[in-house]
Protein backbone atom coordinates (compact mmCIF):
# COMPACT_ATOMS: atom_id res chain seq x y z
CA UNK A 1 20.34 -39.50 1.28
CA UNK A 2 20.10 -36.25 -0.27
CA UNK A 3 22.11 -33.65 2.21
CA UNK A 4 20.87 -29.73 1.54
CA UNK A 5 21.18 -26.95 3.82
CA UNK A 6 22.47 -29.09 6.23
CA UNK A 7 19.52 -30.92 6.51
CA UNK A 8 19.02 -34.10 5.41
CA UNK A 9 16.07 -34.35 3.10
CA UNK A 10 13.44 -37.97 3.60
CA UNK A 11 14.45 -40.14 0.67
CA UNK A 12 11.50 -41.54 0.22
CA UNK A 13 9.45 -38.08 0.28
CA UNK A 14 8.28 -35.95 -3.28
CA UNK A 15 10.32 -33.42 -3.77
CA UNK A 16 7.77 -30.46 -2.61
CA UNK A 17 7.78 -32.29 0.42
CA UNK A 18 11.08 -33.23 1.16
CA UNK A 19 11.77 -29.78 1.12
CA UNK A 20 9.62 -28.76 3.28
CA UNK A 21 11.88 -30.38 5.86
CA UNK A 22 14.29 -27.34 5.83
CA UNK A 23 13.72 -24.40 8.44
CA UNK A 24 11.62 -21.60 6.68
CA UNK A 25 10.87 -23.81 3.12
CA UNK A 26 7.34 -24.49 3.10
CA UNK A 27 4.56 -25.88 0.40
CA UNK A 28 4.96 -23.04 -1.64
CA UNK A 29 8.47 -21.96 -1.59
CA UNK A 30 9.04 -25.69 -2.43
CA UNK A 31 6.77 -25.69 -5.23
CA UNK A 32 8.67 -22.05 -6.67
CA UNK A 33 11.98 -23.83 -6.20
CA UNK A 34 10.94 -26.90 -8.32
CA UNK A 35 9.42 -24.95 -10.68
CA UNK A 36 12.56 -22.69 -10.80
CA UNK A 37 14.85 -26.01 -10.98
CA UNK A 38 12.11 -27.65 -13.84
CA UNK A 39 11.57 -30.84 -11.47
CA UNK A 40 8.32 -32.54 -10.94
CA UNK A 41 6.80 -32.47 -7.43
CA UNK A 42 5.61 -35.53 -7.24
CA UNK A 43 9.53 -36.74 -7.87
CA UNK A 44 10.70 -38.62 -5.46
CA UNK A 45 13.73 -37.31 -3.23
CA UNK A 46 15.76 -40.47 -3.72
CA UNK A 47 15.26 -40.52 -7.76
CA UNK A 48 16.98 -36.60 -7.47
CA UNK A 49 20.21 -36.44 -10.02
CA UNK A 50 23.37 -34.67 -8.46
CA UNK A 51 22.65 -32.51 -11.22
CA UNK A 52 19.19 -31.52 -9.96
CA UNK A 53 20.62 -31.49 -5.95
CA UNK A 54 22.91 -28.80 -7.50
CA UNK A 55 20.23 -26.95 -9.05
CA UNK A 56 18.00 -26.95 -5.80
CA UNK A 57 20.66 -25.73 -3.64
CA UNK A 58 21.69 -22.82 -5.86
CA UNK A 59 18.29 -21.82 -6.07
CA UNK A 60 18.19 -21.76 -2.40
CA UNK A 61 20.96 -19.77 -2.27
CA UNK A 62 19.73 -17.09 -4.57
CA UNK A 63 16.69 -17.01 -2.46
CA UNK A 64 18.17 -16.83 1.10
CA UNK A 65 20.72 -13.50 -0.86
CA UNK A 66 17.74 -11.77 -2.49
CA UNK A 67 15.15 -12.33 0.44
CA UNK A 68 14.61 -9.01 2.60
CA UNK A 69 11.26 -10.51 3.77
CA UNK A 70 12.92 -13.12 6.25
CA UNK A 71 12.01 -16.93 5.75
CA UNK A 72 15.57 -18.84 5.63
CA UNK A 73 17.46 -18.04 9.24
């Protein structure tokens, strides 16, 4: 089971969706952050390399730094 944020993220969910499960990710943030990370949205959460894990979570890093408008608490 994929682990990010702290949250654990469906296995069995796309991507866009899976992320959706964090507190302030929703449709489109997840779509920017797989676009950002070059992973499909319709990939499932459980076929997710380490590598692209690593690349998600960085990215959500970056975004909860640079983010002035709110979203990620």
């Amino acid at each position: 089971m994929a682990r990010i944020a702290g949250i654990n993220i469906p296995p069995q969910k796309h991507a866009e969706i899976g992320l959706t499960a964090i507190f302030g990710i929703g449709r489109n943030r997840a779509r920017k952050i797989c676009d950002a990370c070059d992973i499909a949205y319709a990939k499932k959460v459980k076929d997710l390399t380490d590598g692209d894990l690593e690349k998600i979570r960085d990215q959500i890093a970056q975004d909860r730094d640079g983010d002035d408008a709110g979203g990620f608490a």
